[in-house]
PDB file of N, CA and C in Angstrom:
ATOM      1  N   UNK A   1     -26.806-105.354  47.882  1.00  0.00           N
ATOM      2  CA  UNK A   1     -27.650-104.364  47.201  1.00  0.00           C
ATOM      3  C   UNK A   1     -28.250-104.973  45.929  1.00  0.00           C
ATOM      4  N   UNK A   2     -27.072-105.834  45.176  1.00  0.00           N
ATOM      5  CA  UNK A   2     -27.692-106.255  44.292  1.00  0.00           C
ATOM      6  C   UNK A   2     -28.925-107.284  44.210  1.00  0.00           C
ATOM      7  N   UNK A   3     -28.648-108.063  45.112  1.00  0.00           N
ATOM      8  CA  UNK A   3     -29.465-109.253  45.985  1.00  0.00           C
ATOM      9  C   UNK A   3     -30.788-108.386  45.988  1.00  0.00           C
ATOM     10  N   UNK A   4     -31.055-107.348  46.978  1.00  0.00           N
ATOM     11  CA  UNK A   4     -32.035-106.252  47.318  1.00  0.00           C
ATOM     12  C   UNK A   4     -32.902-106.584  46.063  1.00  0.00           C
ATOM     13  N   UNK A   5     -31.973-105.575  44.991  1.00  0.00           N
ATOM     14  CA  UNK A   5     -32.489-104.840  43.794  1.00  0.00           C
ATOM     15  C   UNK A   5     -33.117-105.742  43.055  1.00  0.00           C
ATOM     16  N   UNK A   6     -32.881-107.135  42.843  1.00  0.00           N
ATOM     17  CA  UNK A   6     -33.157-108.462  41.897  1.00  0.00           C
ATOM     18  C   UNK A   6     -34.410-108.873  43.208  1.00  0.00           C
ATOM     19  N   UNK A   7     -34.449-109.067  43.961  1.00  0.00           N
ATOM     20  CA  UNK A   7     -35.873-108.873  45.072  1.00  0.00           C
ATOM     21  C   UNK A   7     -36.590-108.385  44.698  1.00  0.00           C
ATOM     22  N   UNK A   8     -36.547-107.085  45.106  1.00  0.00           N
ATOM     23  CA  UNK A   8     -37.414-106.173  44.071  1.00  0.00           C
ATOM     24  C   UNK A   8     -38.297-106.348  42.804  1.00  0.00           C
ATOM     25  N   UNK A   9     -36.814-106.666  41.870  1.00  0.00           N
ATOM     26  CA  UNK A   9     -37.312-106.471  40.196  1.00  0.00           C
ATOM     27  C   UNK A   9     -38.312-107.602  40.401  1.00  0.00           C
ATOM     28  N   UNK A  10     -38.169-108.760  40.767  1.00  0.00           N
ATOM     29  CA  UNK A  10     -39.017-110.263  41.034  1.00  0.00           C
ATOM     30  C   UNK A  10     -40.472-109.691  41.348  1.00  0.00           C
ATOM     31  N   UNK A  11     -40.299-109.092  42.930  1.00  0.00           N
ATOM     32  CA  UNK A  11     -41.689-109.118  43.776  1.00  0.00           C
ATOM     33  C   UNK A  11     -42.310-107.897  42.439  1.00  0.00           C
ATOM     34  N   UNK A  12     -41.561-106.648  41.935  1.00  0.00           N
ATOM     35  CA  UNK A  12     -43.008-105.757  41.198  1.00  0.00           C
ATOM     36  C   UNK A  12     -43.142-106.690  39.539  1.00  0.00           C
ATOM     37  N   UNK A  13     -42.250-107.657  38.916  1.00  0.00           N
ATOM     38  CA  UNK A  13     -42.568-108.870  38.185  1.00  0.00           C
ATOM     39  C   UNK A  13     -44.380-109.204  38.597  1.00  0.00           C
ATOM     40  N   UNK A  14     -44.026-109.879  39.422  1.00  0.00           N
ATOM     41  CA  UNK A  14     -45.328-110.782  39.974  1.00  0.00           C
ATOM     42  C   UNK A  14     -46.450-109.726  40.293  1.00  0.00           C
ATOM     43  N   UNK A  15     -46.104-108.632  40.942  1.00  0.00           N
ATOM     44  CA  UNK A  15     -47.285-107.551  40.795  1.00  0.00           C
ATOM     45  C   UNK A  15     -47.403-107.658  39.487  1.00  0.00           C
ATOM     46  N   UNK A  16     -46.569-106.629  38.542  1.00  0.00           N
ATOM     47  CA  UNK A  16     -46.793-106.682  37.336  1.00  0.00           C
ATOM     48  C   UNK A  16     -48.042-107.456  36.647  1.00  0.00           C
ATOM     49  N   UNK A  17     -47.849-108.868  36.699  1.00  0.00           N
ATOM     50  CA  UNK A  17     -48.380-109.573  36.063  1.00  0.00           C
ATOM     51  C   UNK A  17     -49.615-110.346  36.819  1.00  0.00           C
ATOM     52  N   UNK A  18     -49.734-109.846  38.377  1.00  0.00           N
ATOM     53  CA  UNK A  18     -50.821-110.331  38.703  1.00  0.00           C
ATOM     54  C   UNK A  18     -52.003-108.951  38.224  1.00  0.00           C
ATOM     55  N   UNK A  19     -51.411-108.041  38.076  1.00  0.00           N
ATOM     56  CA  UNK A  19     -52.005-106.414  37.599  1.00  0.00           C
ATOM     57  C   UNK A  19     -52.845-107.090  36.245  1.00  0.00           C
ATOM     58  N   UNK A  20     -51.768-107.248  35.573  1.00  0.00           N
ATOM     59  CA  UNK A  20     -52.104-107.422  33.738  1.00  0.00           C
ATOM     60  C   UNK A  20     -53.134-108.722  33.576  1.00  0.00           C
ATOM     61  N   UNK A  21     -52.563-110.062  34.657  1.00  0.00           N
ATOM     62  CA  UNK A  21     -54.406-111.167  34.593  1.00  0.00           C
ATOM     63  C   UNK A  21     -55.331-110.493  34.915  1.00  0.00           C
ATOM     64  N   UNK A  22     -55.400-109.646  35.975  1.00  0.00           N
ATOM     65  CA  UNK A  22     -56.545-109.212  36.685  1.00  0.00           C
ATOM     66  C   UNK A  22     -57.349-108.414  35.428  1.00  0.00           C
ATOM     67  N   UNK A  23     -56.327-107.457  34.655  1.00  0.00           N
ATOM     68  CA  UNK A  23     -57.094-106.912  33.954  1.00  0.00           C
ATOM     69  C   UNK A  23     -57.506-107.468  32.354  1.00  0.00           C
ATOM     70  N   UNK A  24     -56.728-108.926  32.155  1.00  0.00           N
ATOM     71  CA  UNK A  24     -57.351-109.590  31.230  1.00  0.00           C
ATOM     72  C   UNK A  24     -58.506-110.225  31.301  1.00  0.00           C
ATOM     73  N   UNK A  25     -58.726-110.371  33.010  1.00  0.00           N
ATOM     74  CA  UNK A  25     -59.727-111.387  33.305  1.00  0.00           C
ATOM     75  C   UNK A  25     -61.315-110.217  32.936  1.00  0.00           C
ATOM     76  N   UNK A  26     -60.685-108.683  33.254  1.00  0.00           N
ATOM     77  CA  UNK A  26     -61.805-107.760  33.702  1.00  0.00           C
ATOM     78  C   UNK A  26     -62.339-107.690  32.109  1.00  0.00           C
ATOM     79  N   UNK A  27     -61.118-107.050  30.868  1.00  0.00           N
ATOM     80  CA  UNK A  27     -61.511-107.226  29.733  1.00  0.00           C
ATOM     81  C   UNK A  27     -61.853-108.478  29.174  1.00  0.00           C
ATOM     82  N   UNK A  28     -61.303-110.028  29.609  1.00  0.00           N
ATOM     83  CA  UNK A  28     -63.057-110.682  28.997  1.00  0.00           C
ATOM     84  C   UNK A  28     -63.966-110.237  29.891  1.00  0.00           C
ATOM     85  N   UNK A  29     -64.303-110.284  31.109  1.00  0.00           N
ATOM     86  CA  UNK A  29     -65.780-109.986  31.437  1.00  0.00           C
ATOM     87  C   UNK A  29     -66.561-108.765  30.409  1.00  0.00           C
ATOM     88  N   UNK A  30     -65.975-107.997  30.005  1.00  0.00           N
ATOM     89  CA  UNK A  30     -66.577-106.532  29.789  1.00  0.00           C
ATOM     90  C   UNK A  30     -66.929-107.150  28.253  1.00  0.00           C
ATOM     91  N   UNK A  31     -65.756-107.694  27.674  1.00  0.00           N
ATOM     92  CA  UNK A  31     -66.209-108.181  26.118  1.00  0.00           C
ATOM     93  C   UNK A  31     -67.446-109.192  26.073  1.00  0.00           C
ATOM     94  N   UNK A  32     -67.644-109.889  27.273  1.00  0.00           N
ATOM     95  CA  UNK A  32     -69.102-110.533  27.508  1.00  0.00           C
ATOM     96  C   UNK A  32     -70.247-110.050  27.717  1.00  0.00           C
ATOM     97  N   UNK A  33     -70.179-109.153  28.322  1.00  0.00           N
ATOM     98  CA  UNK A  33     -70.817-108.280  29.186  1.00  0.00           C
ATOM     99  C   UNK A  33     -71.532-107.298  27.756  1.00  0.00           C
ATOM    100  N   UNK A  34     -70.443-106.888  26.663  1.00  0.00           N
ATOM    101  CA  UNK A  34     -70.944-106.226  25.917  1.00  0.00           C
ATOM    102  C   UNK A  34     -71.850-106.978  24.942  1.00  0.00           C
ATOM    103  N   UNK A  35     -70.630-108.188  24.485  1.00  0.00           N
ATOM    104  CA  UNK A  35     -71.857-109.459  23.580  1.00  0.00           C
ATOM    105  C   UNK A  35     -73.003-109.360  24.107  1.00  0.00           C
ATOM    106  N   UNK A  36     -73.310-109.602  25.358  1.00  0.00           N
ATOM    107  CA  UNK A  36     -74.759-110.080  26.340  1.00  0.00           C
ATOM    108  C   UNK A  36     -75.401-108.576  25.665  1.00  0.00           C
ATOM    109  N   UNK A  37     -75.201-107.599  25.885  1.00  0.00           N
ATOM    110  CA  UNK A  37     -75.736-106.559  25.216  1.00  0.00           C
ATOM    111  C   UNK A  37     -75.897-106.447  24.224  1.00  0.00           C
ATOM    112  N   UNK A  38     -74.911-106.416  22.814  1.00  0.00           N
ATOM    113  CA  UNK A  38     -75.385-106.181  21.868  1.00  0.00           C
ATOM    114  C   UNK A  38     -76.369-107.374  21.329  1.00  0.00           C
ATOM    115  N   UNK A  39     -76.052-108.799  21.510  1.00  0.00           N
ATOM    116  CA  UNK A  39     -77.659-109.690  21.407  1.00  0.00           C
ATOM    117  C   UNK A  39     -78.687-109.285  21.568  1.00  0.00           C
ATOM    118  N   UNK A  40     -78.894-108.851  23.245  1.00  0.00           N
ATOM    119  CA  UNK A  40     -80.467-107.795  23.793  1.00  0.00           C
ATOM    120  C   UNK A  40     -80.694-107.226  22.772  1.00  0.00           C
ATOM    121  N   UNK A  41     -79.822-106.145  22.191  1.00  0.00           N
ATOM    122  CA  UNK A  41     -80.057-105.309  21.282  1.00  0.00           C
ATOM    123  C   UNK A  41     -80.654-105.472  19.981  1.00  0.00           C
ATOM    124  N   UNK A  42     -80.325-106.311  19.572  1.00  0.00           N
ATOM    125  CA  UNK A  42     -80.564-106.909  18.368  1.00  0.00           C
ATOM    126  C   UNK A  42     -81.823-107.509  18.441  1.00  0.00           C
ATOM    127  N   UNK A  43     -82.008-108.555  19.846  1.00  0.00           N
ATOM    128  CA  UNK A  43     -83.730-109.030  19.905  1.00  0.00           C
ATOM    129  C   UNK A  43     -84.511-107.970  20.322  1.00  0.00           C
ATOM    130  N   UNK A  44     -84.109-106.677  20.719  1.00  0.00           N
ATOM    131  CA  UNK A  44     -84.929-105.949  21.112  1.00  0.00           C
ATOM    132  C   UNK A  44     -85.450-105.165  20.015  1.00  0.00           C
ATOM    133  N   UNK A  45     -84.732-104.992  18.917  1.00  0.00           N
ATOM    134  CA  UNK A  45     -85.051-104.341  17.455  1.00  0.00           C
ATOM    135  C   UNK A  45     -85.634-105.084  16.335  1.00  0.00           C
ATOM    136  N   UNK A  46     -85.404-106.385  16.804  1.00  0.00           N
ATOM    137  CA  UNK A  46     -86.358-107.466  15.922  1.00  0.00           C
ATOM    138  C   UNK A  46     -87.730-107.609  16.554  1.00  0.00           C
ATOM    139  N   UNK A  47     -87.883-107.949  17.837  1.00  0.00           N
ATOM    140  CA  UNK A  47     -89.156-107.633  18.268  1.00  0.00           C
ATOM    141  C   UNK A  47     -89.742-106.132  17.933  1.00  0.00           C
ATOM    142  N   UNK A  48     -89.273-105.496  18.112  1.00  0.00           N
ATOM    143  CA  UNK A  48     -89.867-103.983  17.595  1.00  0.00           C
ATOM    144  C   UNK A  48     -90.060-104.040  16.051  1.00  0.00           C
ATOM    145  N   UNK A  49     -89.106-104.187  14.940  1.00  0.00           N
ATOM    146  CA  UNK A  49     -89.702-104.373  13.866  1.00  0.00           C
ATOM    147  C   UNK A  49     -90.660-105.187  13.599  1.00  0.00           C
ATOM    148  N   UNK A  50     -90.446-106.113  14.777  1.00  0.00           N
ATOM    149  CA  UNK A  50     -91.746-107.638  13.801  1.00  0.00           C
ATOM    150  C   UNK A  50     -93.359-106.673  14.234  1.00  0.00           C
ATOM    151  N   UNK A  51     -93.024-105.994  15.540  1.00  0.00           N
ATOM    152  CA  UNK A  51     -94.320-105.364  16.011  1.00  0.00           C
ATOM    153  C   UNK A  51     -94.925-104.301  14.863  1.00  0.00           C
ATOM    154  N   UNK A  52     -94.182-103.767  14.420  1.00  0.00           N
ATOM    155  CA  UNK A  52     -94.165-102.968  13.247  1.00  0.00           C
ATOM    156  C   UNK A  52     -94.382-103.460  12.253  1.00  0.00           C
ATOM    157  N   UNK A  53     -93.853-104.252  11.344  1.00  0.00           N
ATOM    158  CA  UNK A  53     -94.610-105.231  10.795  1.00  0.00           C
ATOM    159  C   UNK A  53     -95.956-105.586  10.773  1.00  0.00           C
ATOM    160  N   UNK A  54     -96.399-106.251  12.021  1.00  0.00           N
ATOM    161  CA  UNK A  54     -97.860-106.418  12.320  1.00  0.00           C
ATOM    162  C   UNK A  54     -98.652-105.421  12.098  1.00  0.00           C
ATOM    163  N   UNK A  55     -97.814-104.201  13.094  1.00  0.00           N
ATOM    164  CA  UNK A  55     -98.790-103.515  12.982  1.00  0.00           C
ATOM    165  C   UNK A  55     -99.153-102.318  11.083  1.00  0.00           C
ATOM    166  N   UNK A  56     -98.199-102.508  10.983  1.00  0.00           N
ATOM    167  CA  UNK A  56     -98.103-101.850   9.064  1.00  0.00           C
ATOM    168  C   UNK A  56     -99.278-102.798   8.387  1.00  0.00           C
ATOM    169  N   UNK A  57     -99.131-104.212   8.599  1.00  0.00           N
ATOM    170  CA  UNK A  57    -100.032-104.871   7.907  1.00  0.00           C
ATOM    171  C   UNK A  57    -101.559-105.233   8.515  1.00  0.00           C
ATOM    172  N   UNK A  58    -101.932-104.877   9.547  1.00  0.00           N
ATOM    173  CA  UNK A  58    -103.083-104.278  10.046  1.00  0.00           C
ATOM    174  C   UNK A  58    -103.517-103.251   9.430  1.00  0.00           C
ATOM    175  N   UNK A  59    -102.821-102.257   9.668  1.00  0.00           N
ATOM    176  CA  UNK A  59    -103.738-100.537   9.469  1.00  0.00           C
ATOM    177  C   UNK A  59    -103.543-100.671   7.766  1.00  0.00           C
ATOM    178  N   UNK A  60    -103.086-101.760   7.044  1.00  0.00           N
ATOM    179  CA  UNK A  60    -103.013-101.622   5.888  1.00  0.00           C
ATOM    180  C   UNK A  60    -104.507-102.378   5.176  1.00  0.00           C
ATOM    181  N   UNK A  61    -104.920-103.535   6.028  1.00  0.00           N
ATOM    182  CA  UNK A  61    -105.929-104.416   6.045  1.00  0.00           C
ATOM    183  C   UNK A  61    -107.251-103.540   6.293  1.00  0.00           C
ATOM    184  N   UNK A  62    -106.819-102.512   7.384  1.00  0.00           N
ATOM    185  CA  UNK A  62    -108.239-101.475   7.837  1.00  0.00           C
ATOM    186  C   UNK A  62    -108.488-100.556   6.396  1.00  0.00           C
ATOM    187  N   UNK A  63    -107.341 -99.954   6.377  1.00  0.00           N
ATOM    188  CA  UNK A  63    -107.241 -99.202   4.983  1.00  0.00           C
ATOM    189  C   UNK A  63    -108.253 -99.541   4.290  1.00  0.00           C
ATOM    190  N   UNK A  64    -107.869-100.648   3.555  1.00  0.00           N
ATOM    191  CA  UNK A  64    -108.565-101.668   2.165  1.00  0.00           C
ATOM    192  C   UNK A  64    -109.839-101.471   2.542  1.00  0.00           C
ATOM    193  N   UNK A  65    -110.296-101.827   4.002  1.00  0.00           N
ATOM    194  CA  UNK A  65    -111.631-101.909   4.436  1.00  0.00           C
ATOM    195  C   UNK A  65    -112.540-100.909   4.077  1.00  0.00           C
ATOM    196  N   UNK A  66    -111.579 -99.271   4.842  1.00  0.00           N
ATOM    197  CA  UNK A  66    -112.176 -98.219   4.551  1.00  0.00           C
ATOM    198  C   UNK A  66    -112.596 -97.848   2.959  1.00  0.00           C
ATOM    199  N   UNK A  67    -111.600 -98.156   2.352  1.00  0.00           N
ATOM    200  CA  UNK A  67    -111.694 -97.974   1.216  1.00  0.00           C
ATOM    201  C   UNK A  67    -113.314 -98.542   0.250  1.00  0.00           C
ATOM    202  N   UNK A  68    -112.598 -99.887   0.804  1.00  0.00           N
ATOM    203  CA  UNK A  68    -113.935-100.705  -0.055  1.00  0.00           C
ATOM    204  C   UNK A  68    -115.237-100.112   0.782  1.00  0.00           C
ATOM    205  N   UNK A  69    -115.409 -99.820   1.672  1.00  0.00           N
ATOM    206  CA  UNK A  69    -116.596 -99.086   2.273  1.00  0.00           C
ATOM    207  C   UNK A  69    -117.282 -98.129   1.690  1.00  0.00           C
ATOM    208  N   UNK A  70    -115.918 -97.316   1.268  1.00  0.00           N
ATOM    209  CA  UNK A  70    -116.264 -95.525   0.957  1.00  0.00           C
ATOM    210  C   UNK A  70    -116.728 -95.741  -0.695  1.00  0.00           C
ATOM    211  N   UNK A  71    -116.018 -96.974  -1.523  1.00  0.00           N
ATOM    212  CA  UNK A  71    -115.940 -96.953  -2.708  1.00  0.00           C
ATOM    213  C   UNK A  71    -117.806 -97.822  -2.845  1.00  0.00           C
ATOM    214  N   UNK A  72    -118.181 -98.514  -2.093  1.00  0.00           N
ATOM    215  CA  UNK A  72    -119.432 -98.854  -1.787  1.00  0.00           C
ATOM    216  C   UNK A  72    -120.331 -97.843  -1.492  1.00  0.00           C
ATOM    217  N   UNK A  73    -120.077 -97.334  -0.309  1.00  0.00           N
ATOM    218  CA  UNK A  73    -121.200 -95.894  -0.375  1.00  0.00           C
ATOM    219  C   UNK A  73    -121.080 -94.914  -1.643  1.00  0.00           C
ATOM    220  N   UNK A  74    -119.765 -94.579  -1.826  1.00  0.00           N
ATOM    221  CA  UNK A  74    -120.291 -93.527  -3.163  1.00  0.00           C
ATOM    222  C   UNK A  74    -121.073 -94.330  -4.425  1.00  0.00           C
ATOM    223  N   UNK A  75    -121.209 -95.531  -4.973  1.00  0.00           N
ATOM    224  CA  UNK A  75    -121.609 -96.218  -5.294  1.00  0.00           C
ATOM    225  C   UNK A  75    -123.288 -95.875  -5.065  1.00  0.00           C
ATOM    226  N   UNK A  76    -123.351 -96.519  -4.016  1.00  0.00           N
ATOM    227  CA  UNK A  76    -124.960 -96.437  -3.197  1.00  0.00           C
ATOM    228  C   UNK A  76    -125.476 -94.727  -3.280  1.00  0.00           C
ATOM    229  N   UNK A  77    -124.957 -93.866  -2.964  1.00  0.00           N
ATOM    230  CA  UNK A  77    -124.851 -92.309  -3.395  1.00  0.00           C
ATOM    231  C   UNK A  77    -125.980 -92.131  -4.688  1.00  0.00           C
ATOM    232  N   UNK A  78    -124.580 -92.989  -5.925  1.00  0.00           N
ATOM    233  CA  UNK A  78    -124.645 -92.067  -6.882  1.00  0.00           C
ATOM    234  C   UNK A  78    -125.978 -92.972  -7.594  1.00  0.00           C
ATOM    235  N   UNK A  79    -126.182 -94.592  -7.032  1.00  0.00           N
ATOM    236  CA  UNK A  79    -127.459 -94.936  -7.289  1.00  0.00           C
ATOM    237  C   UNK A  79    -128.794 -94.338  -6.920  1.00  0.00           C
ATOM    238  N   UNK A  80    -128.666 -93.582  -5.587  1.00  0.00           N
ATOM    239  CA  UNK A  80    -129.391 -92.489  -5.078  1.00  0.00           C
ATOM    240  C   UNK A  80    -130.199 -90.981  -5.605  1.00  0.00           C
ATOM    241  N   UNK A  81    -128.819 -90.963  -5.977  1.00  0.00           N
ATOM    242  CA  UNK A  81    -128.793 -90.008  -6.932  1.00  0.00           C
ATOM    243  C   UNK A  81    -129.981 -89.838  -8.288  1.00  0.00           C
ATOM    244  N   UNK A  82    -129.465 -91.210  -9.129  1.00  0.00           N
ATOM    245  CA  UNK A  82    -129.869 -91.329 -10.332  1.00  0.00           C
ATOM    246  C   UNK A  82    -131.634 -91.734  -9.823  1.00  0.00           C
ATOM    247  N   UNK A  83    -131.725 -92.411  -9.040  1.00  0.00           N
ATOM    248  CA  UNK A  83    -133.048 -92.517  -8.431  1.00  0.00           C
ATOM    249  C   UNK A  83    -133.803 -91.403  -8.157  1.00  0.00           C
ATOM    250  N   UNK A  84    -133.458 -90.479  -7.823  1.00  0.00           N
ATOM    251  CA  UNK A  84    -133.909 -89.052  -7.373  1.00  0.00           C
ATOM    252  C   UNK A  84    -134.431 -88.718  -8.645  1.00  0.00           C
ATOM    253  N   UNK A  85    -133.649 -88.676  -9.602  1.00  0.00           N
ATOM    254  CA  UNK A  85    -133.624 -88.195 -10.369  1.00  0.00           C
ATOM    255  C   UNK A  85    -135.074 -88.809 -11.525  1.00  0.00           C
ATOM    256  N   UNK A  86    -134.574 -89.899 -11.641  1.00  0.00           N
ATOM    257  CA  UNK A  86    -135.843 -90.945 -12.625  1.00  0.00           C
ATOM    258  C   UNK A  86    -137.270 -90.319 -11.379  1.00  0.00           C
ATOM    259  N   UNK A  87    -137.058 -90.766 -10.240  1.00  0.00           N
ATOM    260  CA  UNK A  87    -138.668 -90.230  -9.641  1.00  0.00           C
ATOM    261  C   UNK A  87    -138.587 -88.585  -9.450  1.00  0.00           C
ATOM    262  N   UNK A  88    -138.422 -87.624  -9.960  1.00  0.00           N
ATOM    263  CA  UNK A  88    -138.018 -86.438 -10.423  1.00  0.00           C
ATOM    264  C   UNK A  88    -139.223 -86.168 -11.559  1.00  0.00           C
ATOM    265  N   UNK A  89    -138.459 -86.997 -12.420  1.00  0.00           N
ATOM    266  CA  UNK A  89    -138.965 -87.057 -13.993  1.00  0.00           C
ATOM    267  C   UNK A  89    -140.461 -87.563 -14.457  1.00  0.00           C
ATOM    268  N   UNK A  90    -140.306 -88.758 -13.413  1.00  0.00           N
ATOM    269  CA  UNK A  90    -142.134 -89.120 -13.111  1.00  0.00           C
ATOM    270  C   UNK A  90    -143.016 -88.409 -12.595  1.00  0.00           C
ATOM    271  N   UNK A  91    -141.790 -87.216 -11.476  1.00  0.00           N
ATOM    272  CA  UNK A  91    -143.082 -86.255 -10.878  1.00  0.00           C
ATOM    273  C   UNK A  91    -143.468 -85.284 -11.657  1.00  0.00           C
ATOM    274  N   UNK A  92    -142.561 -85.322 -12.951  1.00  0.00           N
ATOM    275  CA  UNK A  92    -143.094 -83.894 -13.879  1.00  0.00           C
ATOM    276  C   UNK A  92    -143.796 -84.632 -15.109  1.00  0.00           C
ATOM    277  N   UNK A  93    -143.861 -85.997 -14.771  1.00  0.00           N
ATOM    278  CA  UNK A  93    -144.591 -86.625 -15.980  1.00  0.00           C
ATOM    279  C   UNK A  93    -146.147 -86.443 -15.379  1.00  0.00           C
ATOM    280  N   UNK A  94    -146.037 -86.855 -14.369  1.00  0.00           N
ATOM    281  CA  UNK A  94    -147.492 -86.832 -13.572  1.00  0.00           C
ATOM    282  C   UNK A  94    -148.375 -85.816 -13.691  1.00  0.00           C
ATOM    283  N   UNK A  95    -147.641 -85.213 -13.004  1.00  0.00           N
ATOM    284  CA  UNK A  95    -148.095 -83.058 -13.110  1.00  0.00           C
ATOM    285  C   UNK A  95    -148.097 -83.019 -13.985  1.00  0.00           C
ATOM    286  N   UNK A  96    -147.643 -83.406 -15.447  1.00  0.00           N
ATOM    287  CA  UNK A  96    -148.433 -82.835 -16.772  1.00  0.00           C
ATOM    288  C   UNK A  96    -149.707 -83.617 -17.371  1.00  0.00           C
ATOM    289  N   UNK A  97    -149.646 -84.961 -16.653  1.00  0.00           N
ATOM    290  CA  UNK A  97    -150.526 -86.142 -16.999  1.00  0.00           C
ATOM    291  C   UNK A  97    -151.801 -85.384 -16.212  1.00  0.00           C
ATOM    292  N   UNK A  98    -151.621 -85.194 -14.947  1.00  0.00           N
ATOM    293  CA  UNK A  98    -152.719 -84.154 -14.190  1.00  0.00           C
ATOM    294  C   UNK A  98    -153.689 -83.098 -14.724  1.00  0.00           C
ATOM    295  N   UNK A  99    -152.308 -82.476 -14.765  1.00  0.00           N
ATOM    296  CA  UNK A  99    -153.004 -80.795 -16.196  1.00  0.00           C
ATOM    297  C   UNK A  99    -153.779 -81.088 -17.018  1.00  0.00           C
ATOM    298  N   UNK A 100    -153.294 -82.121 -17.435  1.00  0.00           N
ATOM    299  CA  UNK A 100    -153.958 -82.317 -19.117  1.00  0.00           C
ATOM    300  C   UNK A 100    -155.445 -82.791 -18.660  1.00  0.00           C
ATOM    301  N   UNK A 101    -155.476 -83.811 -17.839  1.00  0.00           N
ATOM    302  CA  UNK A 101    -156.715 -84.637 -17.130  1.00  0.00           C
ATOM    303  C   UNK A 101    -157.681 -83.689 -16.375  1.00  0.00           C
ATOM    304  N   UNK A 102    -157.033 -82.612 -16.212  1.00  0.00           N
ATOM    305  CA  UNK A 102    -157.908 -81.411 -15.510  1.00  0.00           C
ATOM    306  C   UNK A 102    -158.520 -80.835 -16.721  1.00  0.00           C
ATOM    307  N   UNK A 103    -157.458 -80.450 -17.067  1.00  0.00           N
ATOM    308  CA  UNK A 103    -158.098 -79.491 -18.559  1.00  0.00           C
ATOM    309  C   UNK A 103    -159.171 -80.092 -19.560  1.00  0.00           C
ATOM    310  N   UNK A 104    -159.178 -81.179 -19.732  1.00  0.00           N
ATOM    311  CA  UNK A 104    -160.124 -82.210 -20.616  1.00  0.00           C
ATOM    312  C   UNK A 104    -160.962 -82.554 -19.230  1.00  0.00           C
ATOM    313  N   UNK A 105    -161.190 -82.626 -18.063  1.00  0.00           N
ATOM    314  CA  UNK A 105    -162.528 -82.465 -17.173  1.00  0.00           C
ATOM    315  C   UNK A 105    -162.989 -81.209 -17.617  1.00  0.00           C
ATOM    316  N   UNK A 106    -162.185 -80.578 -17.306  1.00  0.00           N
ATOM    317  CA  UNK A 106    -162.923 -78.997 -17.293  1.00  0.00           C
ATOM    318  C   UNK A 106    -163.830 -78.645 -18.641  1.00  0.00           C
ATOM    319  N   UNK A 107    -162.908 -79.228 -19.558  1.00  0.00           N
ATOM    320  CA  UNK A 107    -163.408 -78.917 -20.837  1.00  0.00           C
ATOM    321  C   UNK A 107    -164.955 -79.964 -21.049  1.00  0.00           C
ATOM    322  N   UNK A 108    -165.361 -81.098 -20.630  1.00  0.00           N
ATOM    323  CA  UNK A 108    -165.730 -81.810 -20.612  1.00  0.00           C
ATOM    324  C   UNK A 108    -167.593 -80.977 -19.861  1.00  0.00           C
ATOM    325  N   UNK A 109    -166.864 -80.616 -18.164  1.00  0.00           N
ATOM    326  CA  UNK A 109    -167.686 -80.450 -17.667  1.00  0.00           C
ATOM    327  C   UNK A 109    -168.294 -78.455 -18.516  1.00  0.00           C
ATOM    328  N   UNK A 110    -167.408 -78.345 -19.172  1.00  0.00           N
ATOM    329  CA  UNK A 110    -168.125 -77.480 -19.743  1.00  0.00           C
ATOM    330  C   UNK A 110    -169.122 -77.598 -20.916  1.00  0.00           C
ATOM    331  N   UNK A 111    -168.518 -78.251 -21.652  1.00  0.00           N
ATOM    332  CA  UNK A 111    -169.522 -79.008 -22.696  1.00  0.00           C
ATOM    333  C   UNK A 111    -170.783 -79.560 -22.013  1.00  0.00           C
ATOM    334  N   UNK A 112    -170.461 -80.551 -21.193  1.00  0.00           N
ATOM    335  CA  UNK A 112    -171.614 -80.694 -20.414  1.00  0.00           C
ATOM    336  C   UNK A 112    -173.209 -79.863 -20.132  1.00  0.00           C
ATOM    337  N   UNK A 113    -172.294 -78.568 -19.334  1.00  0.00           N
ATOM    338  CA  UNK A 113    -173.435 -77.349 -18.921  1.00  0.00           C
ATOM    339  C   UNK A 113    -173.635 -76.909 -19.769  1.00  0.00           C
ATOM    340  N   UNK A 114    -173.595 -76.575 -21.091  1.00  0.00           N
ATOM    341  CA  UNK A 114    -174.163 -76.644 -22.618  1.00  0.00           C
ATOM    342  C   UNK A 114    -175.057 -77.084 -23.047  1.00  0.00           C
TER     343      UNK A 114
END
């Protein structure tokens, strides 16, 4: 019996421990398996930031563009503007330069028929 029993304890031994490699062998695979992943992970978030990156310093480059555009046209605007304005001032210089040139004909051609 005892013979038996020491049989036994031996053969579930060697189970035992063919159990416990098997599952050392499974936990390295899985601890690889996860490394291999968390790397991906990591290049997959560096490529995404660098894309981000790019792209932040693009729409930041367009920005400037718009900017200097808009800060150019209001510019051009307000030269517009002041232009309007000076030939404005000539048109009421004129029209009185007119009047007056009418009024001294008139006066003129009246003296005249005199």
């Amino acid at each position: 019996q005892l013979h038996l029993t020491m049989s036994e304890k031996n053969e579930l031994t060697e189970n035992l421990e063919m159990v416990q490699k098997e599952l050392q062998e499974k936990e390295s695979e899985m601890k690889r398996e996860i490394s291999e992943y968390k790397d991906r992970l990591l290049q997959a978030e560096k490529e995404h930031q660098d894309a981000l990156t790019e792209a932040n310093g693009k729409n930041e480059v367009e920005i400037e563009a718009c900017q200097d555009k808009m800060n150019s046209l209001e510019h051009f605007i307000n030269s517009q503007k002041l232009e309007i304005e000076h030939l404005k001032l000539n048109e009421e210089q004129l029209s009185n330069s007119l009047k007056e040139a009418n009024q001294t004909l008139g006066e003129l051609l009246k003296a005249k028929v005199r």
